[in-house]
Protein backbone atom coordinates (compact mmCIF):
# COMPACT_ATOMS: atom_id res chain seq x y z
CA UNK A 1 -6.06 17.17 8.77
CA UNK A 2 -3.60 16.99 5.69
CA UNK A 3 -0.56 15.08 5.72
CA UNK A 4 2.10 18.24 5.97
CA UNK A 5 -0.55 19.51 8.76
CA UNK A 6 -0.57 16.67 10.80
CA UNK A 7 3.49 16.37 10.73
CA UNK A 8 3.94 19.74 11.53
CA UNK A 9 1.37 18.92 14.84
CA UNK A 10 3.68 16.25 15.71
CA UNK A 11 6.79 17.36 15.44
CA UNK A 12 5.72 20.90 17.23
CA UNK A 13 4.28 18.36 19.97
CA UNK A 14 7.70 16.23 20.17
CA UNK A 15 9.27 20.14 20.63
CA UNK A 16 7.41 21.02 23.15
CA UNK A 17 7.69 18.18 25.11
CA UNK A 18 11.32 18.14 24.94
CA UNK A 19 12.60 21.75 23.92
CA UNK A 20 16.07 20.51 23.54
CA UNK A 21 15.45 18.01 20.73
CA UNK A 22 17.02 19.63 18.24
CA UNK A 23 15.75 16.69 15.62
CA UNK A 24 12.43 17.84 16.64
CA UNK A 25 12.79 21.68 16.32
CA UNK A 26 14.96 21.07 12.71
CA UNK A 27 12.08 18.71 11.46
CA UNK A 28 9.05 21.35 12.59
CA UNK A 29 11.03 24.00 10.86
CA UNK A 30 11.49 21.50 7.71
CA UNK A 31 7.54 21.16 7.17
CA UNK A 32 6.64 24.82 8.01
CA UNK A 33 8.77 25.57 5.19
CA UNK A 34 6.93 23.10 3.17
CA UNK A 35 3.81 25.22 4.17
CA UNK A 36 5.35 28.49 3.69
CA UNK A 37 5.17 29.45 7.42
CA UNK A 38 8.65 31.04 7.13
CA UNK A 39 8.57 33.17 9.92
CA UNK A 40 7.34 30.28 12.21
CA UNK A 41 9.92 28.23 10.33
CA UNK A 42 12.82 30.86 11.09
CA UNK A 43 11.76 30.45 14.77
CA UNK A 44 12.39 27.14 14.81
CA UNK A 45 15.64 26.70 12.89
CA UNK A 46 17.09 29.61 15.52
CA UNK A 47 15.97 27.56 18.44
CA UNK A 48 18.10 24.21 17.04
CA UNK A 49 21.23 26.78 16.67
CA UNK A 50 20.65 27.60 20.35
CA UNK A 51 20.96 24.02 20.83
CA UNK A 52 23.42 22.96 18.36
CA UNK A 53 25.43 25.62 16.91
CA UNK A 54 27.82 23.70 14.62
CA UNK A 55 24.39 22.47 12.67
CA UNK A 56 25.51 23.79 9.31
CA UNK A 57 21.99 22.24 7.44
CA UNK A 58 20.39 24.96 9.91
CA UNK A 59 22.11 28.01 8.74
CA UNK A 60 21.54 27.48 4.72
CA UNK A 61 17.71 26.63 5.33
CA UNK A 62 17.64 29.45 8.02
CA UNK A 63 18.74 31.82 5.41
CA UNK A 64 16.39 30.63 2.75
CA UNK A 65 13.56 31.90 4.84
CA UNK A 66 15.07 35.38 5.63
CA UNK A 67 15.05 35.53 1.81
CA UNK A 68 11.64 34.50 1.69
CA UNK A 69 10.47 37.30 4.23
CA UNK A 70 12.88 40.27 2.79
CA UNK A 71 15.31 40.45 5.31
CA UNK A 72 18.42 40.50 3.23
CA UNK A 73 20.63 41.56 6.08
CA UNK A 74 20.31 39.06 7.92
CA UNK A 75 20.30 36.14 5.51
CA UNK A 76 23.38 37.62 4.56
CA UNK A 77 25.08 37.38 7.83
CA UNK A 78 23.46 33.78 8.98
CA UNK A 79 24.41 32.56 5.39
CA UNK A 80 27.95 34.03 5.63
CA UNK A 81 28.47 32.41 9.32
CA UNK A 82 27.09 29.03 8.22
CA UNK A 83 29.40 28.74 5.35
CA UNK A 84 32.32 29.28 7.65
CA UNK A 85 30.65 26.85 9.97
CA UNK A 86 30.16 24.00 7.07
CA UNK A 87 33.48 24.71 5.47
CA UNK A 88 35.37 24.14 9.02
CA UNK A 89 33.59 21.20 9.75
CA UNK A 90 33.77 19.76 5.69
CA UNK A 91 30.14 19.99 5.29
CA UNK A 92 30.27 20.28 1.33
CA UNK A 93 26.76 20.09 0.22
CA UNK A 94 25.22 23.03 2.87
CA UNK A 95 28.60 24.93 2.31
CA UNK A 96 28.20 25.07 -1.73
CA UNK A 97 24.02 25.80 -1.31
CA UNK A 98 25.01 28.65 1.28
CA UNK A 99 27.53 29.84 -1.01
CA UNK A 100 24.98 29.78 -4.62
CA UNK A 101 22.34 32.17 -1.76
CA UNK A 102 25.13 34.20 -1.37
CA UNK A 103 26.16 34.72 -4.55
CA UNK A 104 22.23 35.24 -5.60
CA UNK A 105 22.27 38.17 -2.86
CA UNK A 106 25.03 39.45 -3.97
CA UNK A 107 27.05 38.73 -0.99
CA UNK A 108 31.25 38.33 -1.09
CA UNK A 109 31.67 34.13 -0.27
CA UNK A 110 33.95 34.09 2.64
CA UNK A 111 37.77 32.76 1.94
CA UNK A 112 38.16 29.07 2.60
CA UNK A 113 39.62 28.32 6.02
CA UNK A 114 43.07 27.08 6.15
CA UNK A 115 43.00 23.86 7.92
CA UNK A 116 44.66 23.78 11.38
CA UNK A 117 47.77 20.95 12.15
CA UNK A 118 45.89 19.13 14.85
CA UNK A 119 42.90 18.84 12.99
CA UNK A 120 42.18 15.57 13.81
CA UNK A 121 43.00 15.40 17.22
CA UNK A 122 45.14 13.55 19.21
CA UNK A 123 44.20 10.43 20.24
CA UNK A 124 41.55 9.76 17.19
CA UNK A 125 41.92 10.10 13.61
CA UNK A 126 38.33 10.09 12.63
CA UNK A 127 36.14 12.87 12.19
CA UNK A 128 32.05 12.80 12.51
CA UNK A 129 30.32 13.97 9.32
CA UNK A 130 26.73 14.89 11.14
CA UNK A 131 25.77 18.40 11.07
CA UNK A 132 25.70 19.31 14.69
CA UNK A 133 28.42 16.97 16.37
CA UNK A 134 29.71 18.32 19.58
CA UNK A 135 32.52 15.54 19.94
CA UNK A 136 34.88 17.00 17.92
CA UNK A 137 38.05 15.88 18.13
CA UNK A 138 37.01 13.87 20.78
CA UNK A 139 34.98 11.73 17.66
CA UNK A 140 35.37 7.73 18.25
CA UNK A 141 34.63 5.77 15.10
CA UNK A 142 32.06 2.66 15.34
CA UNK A 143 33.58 -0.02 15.65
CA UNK A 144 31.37 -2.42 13.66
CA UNK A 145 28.14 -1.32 11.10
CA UNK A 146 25.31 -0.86 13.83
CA UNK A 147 23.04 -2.51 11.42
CA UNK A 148 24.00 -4.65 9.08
CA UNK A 149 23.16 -3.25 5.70
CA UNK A 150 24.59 -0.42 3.10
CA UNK A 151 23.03 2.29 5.18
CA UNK A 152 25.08 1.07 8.89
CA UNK A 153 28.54 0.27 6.83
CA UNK A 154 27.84 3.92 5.99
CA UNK A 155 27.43 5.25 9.32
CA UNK A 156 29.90 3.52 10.84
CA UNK A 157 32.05 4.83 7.96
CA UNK A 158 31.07 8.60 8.91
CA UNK A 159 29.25 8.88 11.98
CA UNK A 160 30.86 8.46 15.36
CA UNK A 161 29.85 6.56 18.26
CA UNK A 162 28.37 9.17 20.26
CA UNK A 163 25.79 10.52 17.65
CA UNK A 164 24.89 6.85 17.06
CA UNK A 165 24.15 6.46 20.60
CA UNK A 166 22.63 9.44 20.79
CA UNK A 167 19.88 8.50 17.72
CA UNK A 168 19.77 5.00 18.89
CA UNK A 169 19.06 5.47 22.64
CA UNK A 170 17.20 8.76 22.91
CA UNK A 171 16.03 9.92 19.82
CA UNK A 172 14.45 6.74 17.41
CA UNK A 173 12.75 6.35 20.41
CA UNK A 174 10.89 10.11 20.53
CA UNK A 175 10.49 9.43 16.74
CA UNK A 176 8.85 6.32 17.31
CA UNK A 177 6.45 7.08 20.23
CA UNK A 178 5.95 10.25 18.93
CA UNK A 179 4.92 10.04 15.66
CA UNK A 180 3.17 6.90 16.39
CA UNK A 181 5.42 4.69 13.49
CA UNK A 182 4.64 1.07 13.13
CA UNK A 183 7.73 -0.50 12.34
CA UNK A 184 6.45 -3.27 10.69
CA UNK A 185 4.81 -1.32 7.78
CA UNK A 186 6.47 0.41 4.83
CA UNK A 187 4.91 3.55 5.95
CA UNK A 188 6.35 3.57 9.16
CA UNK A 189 9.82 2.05 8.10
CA UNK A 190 9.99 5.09 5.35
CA UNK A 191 9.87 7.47 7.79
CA UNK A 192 11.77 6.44 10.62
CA UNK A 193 14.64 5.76 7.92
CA UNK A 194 13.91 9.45 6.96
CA UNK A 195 14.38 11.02 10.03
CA UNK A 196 17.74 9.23 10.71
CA UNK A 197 19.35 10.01 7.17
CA UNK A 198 17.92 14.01 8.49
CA UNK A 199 19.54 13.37 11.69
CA UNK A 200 22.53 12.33 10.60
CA UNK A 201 22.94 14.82 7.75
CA UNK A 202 22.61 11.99 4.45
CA UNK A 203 21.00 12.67 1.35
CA UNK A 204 17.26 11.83 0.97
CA UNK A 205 16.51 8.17 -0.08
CA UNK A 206 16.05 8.05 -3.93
CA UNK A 207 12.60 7.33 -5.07
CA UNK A 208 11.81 3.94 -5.87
């Protein structure tokens, strides 16, 4: 079994097992793209919008495989609402890819939202920059780096509590007994570290 074959087993095991993972379901539609399965793809990126609608990553790599199978139309509109959804939530990078699709379609880019007073909410000044927080306004910043390194000053610079918890306590764990990762090699290291930069919405590691 090849590499991108036996990831896309795994992670279509860790969604079935737990069909409200949306990690899972976003990482099984990930490697079908990689093996041009975009209709099985499509059917998993709609499945982590049922489960986490604000997910603006979703909606730009969601439209990419309408493209791929011809369905204009509906690119369109899941590209259009995912802008809106990025742009309200300060997602830049999905917000400017979804826009460049748009533009390729021929598609109007919607207007940029005009921020709202309360924006921040009372109560909390910090705002959560993973795709797919729920807390909202309700966002409590870390108050310490979880790990001490460049990658936890980060997340405690831009990821709230409640979506660290969330990886930490529930979902490193599925990653880990799922996909079998021995922490202790560089293997396994690389790609737990790459599912929790996907998770939390950072940029791939650069190649060393």
């Amino acid at each position: 079994m090849s590499n991108l074959a036996d990831q896309i087993a795994r992670f279509r095991n860790m969604a079935q097992e737990d069909p409200d993972n949306d990690l899972a379901h976003f990482r099984l539609g990930q490697f079908l793209m990689d093996d041009a399965q975009y209709e099985e793809a499509a059917k998993s990126f709609r499945r982590t919008l049922e489960i986490t609608p604000e997910f603006s990553k979703v909606y730009q790599l969601l439209g990419e495989c309408l493209i791929k199978l011809d369905q204009k139309a509906e690119a369109v509109e899941t590209l259009t609402k995912g802008w809106s959804i990025a742009d309200d939530r300060g997602d830049r990078m999905p917000r400017d890819a979804m826009a460049k699709l748009l533009e390729q379609l021929g598609a109007p880019i919607p207007k940029k939202q005009t921020p709202v007073a309360d924006e921040s909410g009372p109560g909390t000044g910090f705002r959560c920059q993973r795709p797919g927080c729920m807390e909202g306004k309700r966002a409590v910043q870390l108050a310490a780096p979880p790990v001490p390194d460049a990658i936890g000053e980060r997340i405690q610079r831009e990821i709230c509590s409640a979506c660290w918890t969330l990886w930490w306590k529930d979902l490193s764990v599925k990653v880990i007994n799922e996909l079998r990762l021995d922490l202790s090699s560089e293997g396994g290291q690389y790609e737990y570290d790459r599912n929790m930069r996907e998770f939390f919405g950072f940029e791939p590691e650069p190649p060393k």
